[in-house]
PDB file of N, CA and C in Angstrom:
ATOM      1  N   UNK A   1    -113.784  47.136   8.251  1.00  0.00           N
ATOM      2  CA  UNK A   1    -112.726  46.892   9.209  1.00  0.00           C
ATOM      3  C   UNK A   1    -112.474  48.135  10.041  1.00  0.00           C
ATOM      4  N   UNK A   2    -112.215  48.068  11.168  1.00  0.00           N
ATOM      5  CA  UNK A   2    -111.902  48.719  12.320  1.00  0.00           C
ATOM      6  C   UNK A   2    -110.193  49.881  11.915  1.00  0.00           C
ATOM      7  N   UNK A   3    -110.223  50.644  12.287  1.00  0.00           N
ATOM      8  CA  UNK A   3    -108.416  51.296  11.932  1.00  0.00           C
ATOM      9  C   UNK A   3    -108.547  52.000  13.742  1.00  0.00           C
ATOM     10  N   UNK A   4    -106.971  51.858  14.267  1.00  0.00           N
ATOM     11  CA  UNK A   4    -106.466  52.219  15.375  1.00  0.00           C
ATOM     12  C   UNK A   4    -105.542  52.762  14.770  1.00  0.00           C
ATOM     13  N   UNK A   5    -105.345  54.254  15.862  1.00  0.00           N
ATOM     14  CA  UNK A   5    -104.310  54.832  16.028  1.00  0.00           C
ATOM     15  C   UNK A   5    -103.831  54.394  17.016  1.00  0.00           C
ATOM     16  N   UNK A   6    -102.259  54.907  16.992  1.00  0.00           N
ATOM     17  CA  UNK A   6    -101.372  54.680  18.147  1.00  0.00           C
ATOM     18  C   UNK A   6    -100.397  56.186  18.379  1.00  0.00           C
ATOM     19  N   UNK A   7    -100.884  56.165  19.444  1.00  0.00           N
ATOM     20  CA  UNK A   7    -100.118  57.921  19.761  1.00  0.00           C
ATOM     21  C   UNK A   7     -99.251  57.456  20.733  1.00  0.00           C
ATOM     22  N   UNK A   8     -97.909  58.182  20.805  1.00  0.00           N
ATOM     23  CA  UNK A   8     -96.939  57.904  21.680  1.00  0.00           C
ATOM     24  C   UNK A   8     -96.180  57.377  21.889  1.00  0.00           C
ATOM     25  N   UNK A   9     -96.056  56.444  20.960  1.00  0.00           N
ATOM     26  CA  UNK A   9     -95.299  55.681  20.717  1.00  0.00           C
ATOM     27  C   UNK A   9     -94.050  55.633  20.674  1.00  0.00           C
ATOM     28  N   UNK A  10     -93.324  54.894  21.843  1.00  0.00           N
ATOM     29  CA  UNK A  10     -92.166  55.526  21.772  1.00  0.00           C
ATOM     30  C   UNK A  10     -90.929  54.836  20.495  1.00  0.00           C
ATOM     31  N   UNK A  11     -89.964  55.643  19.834  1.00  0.00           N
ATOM     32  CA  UNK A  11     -89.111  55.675  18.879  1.00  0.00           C
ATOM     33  C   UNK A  11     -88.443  54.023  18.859  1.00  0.00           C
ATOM     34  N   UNK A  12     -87.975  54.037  19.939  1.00  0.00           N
ATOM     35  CA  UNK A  12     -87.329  52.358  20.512  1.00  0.00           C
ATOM     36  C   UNK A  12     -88.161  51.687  19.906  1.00  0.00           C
ATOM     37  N   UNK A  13     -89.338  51.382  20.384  1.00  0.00           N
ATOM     38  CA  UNK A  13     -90.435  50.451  20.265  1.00  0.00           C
ATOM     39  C   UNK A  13     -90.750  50.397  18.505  1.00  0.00           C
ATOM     40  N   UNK A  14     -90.767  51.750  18.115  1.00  0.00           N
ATOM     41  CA  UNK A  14     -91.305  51.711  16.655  1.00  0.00           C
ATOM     42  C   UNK A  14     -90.267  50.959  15.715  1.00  0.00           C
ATOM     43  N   UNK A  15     -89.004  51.181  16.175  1.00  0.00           N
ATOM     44  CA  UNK A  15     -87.882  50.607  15.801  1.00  0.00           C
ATOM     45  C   UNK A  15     -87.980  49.259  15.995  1.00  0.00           C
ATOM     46  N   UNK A  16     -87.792  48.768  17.390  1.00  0.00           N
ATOM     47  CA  UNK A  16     -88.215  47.300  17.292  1.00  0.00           C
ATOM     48  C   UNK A  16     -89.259  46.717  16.309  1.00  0.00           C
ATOM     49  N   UNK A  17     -90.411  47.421  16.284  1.00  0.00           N
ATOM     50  CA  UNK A  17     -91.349  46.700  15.883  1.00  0.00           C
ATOM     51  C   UNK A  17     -91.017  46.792  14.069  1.00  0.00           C
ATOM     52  N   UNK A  18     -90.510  47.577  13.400  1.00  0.00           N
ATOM     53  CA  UNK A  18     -90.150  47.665  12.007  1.00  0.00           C
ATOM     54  C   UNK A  18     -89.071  46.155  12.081  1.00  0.00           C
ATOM     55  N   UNK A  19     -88.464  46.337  12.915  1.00  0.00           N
ATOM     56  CA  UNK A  19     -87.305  45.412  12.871  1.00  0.00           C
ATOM     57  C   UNK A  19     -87.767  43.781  12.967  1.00  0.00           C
ATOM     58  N   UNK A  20     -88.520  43.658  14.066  1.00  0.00           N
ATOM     59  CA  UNK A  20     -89.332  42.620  13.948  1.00  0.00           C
ATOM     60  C   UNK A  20     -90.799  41.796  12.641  1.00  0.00           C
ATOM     61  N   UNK A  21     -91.316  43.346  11.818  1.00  0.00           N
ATOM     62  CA  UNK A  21     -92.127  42.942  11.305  1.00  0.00           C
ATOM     63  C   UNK A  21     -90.789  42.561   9.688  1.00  0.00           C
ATOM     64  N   UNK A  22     -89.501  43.119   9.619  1.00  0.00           N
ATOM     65  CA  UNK A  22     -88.321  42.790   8.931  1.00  0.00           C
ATOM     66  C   UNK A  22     -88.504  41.229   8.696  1.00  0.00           C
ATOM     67  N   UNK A  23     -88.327  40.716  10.043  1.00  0.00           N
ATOM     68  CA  UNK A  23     -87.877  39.533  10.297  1.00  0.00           C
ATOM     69  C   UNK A  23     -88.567  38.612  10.006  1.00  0.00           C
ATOM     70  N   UNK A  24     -90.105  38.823   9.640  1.00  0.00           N
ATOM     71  CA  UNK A  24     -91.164  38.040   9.926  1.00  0.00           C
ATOM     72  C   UNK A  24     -92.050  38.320   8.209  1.00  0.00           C
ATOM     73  N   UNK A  25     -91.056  39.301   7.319  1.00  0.00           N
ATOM     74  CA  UNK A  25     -91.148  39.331   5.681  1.00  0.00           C
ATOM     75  C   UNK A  25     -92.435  40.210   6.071  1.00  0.00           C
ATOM     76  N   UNK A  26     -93.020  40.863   6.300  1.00  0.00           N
ATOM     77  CA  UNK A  26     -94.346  41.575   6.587  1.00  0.00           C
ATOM     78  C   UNK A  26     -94.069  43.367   6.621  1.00  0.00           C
ATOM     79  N   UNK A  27     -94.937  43.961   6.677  1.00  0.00           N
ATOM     80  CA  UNK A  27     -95.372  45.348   7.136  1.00  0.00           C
ATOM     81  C   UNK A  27     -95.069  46.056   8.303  1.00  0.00           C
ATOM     82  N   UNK A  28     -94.944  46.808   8.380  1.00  0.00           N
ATOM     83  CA  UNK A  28     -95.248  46.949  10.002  1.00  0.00           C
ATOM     84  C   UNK A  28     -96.494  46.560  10.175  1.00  0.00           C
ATOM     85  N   UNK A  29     -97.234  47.516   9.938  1.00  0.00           N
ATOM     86  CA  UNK A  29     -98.580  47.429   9.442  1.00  0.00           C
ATOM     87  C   UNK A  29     -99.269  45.962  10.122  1.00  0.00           C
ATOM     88  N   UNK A  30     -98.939  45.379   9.162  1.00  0.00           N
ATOM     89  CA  UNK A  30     -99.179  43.904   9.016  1.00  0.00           C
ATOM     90  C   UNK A  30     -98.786  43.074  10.258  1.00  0.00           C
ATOM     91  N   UNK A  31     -97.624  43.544  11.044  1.00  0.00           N
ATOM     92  CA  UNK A  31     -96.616  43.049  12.116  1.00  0.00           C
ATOM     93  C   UNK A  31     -97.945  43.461  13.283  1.00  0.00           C
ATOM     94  N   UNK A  32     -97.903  44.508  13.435  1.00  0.00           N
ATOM     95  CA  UNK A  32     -99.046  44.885  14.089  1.00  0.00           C
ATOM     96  C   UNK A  32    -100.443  44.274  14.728  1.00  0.00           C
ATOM     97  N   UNK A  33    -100.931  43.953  13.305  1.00  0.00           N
ATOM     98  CA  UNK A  33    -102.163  43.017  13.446  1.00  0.00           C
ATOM     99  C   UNK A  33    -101.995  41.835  14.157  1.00  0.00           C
ATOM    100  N   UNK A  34    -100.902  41.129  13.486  1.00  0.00           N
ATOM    101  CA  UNK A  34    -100.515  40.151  13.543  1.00  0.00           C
ATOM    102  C   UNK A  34    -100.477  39.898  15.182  1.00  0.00           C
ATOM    103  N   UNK A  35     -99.857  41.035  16.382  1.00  0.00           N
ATOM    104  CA  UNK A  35     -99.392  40.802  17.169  1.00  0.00           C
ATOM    105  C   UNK A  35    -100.502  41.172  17.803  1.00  0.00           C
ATOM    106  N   UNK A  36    -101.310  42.356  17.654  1.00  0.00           N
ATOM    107  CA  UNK A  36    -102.856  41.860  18.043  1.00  0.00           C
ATOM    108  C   UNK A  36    -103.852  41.194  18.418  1.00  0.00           C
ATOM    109  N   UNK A  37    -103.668  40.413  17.160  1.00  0.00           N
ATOM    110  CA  UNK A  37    -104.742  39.067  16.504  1.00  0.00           C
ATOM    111  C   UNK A  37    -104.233  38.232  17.688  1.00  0.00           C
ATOM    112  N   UNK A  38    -102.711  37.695  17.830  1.00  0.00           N
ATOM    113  CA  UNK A  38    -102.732  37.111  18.824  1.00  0.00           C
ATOM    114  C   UNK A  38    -102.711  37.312  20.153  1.00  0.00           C
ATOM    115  N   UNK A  39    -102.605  38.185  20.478  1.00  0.00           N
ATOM    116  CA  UNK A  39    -102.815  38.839  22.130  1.00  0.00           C
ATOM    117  C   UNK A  39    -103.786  38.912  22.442  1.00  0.00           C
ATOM    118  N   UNK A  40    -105.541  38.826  21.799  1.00  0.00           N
ATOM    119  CA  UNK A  40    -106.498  38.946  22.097  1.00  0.00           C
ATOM    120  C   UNK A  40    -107.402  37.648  21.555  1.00  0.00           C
ATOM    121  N   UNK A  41    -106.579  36.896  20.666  1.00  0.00           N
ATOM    122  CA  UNK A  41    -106.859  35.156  19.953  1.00  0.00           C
ATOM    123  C   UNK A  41    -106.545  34.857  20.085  1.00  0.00           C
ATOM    124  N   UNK A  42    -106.048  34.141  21.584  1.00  0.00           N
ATOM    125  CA  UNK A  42    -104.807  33.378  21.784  1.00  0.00           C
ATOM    126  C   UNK A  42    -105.542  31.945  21.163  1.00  0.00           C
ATOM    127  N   UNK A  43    -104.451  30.671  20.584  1.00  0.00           N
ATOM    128  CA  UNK A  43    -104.707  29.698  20.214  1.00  0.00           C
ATOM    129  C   UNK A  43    -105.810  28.878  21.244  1.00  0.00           C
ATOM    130  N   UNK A  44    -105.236  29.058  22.449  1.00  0.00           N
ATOM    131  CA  UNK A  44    -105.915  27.999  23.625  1.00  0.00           C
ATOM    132  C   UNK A  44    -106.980  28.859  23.744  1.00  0.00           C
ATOM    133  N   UNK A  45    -107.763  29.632  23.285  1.00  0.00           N
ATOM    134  CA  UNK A  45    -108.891  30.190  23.555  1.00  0.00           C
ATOM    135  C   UNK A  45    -110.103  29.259  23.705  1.00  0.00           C
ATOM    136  N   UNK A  46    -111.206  29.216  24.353  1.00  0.00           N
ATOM    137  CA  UNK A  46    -112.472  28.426  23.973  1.00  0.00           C
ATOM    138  C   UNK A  46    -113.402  28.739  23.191  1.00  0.00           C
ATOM    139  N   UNK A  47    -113.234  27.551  22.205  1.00  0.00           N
ATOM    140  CA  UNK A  47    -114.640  28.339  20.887  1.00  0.00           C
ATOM    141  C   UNK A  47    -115.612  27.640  21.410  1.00  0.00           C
ATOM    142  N   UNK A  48    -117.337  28.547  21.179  1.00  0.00           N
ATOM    143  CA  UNK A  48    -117.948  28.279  21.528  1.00  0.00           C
ATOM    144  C   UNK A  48    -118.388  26.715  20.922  1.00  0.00           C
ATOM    145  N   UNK A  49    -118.297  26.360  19.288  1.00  0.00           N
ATOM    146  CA  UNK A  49    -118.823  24.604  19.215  1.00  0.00           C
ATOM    147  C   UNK A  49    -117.927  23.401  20.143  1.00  0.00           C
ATOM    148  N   UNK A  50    -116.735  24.141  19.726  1.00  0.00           N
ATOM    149  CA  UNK A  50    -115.964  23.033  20.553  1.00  0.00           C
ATOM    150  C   UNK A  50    -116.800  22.502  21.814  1.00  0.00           C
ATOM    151  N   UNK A  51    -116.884  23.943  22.916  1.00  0.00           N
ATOM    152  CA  UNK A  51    -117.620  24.306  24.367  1.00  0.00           C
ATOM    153  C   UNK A  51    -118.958  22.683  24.011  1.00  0.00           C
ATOM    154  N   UNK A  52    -119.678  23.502  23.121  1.00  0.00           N
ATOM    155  CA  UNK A  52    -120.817  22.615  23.036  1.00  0.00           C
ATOM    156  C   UNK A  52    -120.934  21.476  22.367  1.00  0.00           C
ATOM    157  N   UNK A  53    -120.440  20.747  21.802  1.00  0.00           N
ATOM    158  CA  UNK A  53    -119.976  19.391  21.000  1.00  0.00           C
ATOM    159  C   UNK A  53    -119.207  18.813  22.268  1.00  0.00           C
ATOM    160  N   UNK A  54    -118.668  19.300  23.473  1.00  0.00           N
ATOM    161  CA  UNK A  54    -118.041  18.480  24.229  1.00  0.00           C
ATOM    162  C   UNK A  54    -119.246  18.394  25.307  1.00  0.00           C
ATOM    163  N   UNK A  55    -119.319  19.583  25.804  1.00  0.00           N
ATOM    164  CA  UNK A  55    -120.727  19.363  26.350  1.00  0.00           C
ATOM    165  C   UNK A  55    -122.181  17.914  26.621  1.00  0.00           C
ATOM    166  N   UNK A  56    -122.344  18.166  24.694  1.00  0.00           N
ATOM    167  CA  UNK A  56    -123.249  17.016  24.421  1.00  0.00           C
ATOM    168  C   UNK A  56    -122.455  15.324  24.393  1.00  0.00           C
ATOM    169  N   UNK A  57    -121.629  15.479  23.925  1.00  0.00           N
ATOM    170  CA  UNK A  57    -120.579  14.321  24.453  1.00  0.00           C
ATOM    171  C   UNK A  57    -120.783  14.020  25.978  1.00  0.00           C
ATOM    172  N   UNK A  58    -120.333  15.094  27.007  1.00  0.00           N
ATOM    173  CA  UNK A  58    -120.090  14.571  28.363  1.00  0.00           C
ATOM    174  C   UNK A  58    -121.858  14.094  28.578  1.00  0.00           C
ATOM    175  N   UNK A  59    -122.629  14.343  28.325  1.00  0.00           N
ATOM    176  CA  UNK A  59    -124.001  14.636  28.323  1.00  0.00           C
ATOM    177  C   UNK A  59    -124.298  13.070  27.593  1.00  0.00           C
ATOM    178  N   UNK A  60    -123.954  12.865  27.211  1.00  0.00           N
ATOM    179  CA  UNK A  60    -124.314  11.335  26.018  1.00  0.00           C
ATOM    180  C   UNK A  60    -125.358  11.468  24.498  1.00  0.00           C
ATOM    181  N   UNK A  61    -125.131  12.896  24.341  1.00  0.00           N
ATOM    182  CA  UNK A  61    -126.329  13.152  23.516  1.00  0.00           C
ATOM    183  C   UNK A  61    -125.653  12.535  22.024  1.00  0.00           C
ATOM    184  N   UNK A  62    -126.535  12.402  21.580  1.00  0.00           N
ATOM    185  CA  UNK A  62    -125.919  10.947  19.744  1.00  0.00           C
ATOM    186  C   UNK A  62    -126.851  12.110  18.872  1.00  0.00           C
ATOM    187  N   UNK A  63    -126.344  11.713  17.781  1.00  0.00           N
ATOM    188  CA  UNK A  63    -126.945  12.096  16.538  1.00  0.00           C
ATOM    189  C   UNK A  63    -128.358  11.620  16.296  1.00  0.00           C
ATOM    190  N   UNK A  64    -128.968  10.601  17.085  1.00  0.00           N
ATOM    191  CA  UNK A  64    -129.807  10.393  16.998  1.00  0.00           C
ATOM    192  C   UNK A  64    -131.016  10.803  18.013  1.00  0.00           C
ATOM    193  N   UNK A  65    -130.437  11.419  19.271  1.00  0.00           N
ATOM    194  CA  UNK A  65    -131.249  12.373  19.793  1.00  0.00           C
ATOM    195  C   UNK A  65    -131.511  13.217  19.195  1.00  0.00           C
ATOM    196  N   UNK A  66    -130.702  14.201  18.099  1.00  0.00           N
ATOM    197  CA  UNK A  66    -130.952  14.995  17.519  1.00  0.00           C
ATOM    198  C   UNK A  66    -131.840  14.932  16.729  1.00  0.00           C
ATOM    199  N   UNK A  67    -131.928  14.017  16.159  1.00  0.00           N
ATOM    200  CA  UNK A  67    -132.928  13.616  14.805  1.00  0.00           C
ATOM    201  C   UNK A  67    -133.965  13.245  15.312  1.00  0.00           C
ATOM    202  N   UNK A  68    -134.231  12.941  16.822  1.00  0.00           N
ATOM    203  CA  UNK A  68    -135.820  12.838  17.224  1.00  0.00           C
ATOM    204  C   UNK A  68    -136.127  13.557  17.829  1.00  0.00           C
ATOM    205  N   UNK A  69    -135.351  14.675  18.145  1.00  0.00           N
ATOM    206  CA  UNK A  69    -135.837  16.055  18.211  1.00  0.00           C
ATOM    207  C   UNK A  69    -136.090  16.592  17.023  1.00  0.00           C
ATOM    208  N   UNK A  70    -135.750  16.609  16.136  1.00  0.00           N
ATOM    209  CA  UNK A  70    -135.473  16.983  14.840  1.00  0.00           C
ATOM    210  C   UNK A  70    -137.286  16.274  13.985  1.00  0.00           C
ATOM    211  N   UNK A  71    -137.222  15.515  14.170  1.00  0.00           N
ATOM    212  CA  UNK A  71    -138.632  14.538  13.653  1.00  0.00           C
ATOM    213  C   UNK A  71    -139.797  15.091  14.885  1.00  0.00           C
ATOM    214  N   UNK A  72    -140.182  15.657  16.208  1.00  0.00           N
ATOM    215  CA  UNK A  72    -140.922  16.090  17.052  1.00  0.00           C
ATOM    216  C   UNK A  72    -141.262  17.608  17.176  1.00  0.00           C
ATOM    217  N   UNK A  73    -140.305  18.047  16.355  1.00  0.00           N
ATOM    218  CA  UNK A  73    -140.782  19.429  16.347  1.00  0.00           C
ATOM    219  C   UNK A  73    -141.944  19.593  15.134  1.00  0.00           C
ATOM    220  N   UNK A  74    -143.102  20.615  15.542  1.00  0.00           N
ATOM    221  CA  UNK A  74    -143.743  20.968  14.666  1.00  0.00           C
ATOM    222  C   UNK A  74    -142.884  21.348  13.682  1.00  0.00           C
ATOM    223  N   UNK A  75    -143.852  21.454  12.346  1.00  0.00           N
ATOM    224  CA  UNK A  75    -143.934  21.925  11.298  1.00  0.00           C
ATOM    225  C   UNK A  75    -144.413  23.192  10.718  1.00  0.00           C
ATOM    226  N   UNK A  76    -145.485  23.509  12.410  1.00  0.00           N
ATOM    227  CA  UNK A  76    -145.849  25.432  11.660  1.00  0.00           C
ATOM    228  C   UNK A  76    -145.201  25.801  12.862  1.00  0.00           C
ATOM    229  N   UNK A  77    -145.032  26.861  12.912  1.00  0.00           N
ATOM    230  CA  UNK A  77    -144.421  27.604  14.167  1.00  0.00           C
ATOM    231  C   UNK A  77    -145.376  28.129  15.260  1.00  0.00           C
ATOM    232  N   UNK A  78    -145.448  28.233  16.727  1.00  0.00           N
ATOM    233  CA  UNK A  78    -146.022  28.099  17.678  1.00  0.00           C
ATOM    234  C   UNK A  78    -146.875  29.269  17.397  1.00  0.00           C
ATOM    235  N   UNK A  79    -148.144  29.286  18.011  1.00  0.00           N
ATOM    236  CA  UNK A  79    -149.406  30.741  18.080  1.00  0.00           C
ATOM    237  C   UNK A  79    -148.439  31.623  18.685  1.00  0.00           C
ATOM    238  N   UNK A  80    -148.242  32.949  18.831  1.00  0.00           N
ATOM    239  CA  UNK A  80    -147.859  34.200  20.047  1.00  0.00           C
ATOM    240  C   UNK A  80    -149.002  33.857  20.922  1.00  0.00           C
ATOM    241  N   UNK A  81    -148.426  34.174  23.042  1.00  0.00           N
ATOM    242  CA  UNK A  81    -149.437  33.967  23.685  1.00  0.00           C
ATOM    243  C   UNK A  81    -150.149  35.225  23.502  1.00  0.00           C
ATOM    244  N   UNK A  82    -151.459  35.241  24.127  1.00  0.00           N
ATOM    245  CA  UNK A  82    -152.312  36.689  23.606  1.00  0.00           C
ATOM    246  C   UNK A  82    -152.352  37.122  25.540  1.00  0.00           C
ATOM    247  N   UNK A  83    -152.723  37.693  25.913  1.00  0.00           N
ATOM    248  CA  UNK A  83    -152.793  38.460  27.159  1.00  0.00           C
ATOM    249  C   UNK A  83    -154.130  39.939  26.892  1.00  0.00           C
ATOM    250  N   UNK A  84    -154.879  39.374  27.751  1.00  0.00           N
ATOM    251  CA  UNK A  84    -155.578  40.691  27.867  1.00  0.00           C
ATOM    252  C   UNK A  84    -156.870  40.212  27.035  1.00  0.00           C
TER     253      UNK A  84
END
């Protein structure tokens, strides 16, 4: 795991934030992350399967395209091309 410092912090703020991570049964510490995690994870974020499971949806692709792709692919893996 990653550790950040925080320099400068001004006294007010450190105060708030003890006071707030109070409120919320946690750490500062912990308050911290927390407020992190979500400022940079916001809920409405786009995950990438979602992205692509809707994708193949708008697309019409079925489980059963998959599986005849899935049944058409070789079984050994392709030569490297050679050059030269």
């Amino acid at each position: 795991m990653a550790a950040v410092t925080i320099r400068n912090l001004s006294e007010e703020a450190h105060r708030a934030l003890k006071l707030r991570a109070a409120r919320h049964n946690r750490s500062t510490e912990a308050e911290m992350r927390a407020i992190l995690e979500a400022a940079v994870r916001p809920p409405e974020r786009l995950l990438m399967g979602t992205a692509l499971a809707q994708a193949g949806a708008a697309a019409g692709v079925t489980n059963r395209d998959v599986d005849a792709l899935e049944r058409g692919r070789e079984a050994r893996p392709a030569e490297p091309m050679r050059f030269g």
